[in-house]
C-alpha atoms as a PDB file:
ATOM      1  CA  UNK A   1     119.553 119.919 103.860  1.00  0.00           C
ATOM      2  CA  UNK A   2     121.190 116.659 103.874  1.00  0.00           C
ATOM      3  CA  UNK A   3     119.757 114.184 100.817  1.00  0.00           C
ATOM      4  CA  UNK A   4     120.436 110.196 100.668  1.00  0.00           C
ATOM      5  CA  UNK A   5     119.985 108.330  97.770  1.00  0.00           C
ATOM      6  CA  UNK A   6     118.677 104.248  97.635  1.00  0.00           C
ATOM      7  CA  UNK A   7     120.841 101.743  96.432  1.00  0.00           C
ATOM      8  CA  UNK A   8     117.961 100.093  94.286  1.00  0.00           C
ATOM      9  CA  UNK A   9     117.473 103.919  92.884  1.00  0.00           C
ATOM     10  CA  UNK A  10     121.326 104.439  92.421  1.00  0.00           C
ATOM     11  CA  UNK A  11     121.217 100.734  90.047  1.00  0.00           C
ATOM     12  CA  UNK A  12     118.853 101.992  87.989  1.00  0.00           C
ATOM     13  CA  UNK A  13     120.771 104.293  86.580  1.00  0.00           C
ATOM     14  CA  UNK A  14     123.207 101.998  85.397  1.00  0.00           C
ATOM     15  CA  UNK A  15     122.288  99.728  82.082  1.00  0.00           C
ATOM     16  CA  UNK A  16     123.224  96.247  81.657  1.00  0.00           C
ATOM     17  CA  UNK A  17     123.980  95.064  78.120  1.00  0.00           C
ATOM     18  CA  UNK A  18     122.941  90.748  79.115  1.00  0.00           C
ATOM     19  CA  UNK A  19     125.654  88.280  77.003  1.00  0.00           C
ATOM     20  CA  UNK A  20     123.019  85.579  76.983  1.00  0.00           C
ATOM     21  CA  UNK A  21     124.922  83.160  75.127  1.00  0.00           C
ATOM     22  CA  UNK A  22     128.643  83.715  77.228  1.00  0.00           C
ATOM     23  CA  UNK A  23     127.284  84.617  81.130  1.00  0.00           C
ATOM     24  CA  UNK A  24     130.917  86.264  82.739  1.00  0.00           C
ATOM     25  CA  UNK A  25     130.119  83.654  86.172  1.00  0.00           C
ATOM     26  CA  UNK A  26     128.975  80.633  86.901  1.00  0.00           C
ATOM     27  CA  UNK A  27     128.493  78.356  89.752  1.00  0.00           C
ATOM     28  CA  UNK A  28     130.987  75.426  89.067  1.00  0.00           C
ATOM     29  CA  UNK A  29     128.951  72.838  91.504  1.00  0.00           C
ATOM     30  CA  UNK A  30     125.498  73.818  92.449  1.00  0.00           C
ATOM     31  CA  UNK A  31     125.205  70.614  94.769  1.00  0.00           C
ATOM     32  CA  UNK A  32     128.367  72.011  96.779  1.00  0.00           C
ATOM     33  CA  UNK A  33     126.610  75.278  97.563  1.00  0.00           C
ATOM     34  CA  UNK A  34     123.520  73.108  98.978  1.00  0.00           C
ATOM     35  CA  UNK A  35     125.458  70.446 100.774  1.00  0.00           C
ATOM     36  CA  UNK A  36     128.557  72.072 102.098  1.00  0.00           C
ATOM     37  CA  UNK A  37     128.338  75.612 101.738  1.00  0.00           C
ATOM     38  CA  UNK A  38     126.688  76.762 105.366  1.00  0.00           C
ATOM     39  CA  UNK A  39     126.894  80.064 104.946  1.00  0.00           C
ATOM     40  CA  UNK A  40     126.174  80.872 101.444  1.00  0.00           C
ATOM     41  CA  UNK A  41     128.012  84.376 101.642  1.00  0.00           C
ATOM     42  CA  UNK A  42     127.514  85.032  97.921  1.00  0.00           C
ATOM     43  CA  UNK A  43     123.459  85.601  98.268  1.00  0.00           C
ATOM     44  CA  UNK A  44     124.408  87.436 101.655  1.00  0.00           C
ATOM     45  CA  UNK A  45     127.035  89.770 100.188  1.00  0.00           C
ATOM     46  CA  UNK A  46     126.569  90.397  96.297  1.00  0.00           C
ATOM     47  CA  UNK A  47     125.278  94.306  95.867  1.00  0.00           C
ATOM     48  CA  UNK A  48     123.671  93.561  93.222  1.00  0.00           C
ATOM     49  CA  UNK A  49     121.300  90.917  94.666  1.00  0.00           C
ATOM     50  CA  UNK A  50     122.455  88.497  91.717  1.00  0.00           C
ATOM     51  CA  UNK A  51     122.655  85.262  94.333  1.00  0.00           C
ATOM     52  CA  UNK A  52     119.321  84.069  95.802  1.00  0.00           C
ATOM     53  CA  UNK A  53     118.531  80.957  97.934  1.00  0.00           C
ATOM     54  CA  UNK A  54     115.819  78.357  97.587  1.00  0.00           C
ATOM     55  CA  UNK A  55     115.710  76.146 100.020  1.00  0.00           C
ATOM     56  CA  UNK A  56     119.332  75.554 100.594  1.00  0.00           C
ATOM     57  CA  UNK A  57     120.027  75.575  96.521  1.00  0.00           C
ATOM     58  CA  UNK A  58     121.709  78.833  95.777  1.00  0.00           C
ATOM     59  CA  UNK A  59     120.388  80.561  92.533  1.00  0.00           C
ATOM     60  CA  UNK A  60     122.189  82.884  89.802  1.00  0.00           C
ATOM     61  CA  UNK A  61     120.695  85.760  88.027  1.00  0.00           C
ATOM     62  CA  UNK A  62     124.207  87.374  86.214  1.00  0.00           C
ATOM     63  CA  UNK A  63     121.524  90.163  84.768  1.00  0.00           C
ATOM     64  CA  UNK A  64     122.397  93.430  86.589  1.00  0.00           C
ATOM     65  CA  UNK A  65     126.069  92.285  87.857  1.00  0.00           C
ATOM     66  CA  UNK A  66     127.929  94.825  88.862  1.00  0.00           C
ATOM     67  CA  UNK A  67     131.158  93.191  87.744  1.00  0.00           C
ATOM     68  CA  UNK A  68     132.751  93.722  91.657  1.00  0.00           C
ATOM     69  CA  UNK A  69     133.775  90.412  91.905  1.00  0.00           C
ATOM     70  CA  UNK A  70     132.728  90.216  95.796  1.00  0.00           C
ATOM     71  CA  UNK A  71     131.214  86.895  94.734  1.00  0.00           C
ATOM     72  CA  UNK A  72     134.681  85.211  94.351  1.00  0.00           C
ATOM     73  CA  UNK A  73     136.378  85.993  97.305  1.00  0.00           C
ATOM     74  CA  UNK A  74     133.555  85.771  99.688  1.00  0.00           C
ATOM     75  CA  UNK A  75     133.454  82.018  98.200  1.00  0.00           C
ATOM     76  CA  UNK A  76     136.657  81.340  99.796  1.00  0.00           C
ATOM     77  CA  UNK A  77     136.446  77.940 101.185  1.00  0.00           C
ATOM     78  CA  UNK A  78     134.568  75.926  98.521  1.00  0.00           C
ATOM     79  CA  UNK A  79     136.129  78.185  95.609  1.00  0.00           C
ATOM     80  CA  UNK A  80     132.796  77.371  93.447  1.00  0.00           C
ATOM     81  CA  UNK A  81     131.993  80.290  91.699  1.00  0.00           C
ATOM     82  CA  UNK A  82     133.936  80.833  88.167  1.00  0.00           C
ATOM     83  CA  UNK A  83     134.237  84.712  87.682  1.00  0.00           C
ATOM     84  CA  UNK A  84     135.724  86.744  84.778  1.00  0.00           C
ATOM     85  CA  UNK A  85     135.079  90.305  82.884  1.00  0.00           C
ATOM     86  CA  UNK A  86     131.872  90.279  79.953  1.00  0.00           C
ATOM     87  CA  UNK A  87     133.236  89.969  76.380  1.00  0.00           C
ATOM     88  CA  UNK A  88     134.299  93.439  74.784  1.00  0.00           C
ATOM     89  CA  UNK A  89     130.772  95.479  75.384  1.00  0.00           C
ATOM     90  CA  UNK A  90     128.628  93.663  77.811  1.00  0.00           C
ATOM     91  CA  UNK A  91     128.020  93.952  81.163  1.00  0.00           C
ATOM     92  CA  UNK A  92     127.346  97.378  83.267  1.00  0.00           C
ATOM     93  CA  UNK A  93     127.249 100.192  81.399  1.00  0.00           C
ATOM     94  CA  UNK A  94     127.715 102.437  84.452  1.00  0.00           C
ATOM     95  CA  UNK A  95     125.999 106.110  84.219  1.00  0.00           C
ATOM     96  CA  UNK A  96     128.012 107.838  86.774  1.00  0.00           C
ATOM     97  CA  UNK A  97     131.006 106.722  87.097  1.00  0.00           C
END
């Protein structure tokens, strides 16, 4: 008997300890992503679901991030999203794995 797990139930085993004061990525230019950016990869490709669009305004929730850094290179032609590690201790605290 073959068993699959759910992505959404495979996240929640993970914890996220939120740096609310130093968020690890950013949008550089939020107007770029709703005037030039046709595509809007990053709320297309992000696992973690962190990238949502309103309208044509892309939105950024860094809670739950699973640090892969798809973000950045799927922003390839505008180069608008500013990515690095959490401080020392934030971020995904990944159970299994």
């Amino acid at each position: 008997m073959t068993t699959t797990a759910k992505v959404e139930e495979s996240l929640f085993q993970n914890r996220y300890l939120l740096d609310a004061d130093n968020p690890h990525i950013r949008i550089r230019d939020p107007e770029i992503c709703a005037t030039s950016c046709e595509a809007q990869q990053c709320a297309v490709c992000c696992p973690a679901g962190c990238y949502t669009v309103e309208g044509r305004r892309v939105v950024l929730i860094t809670d739950g991030c699973l640090e892969c850094g798809t973000c950045r290179v799927v922003c390839d032609t505008h180069i608008n999203v500013e990515w690095e590690y959490p401080r020392s201790g934030y971020g995904i605290q990944f159970k299994f794995g």
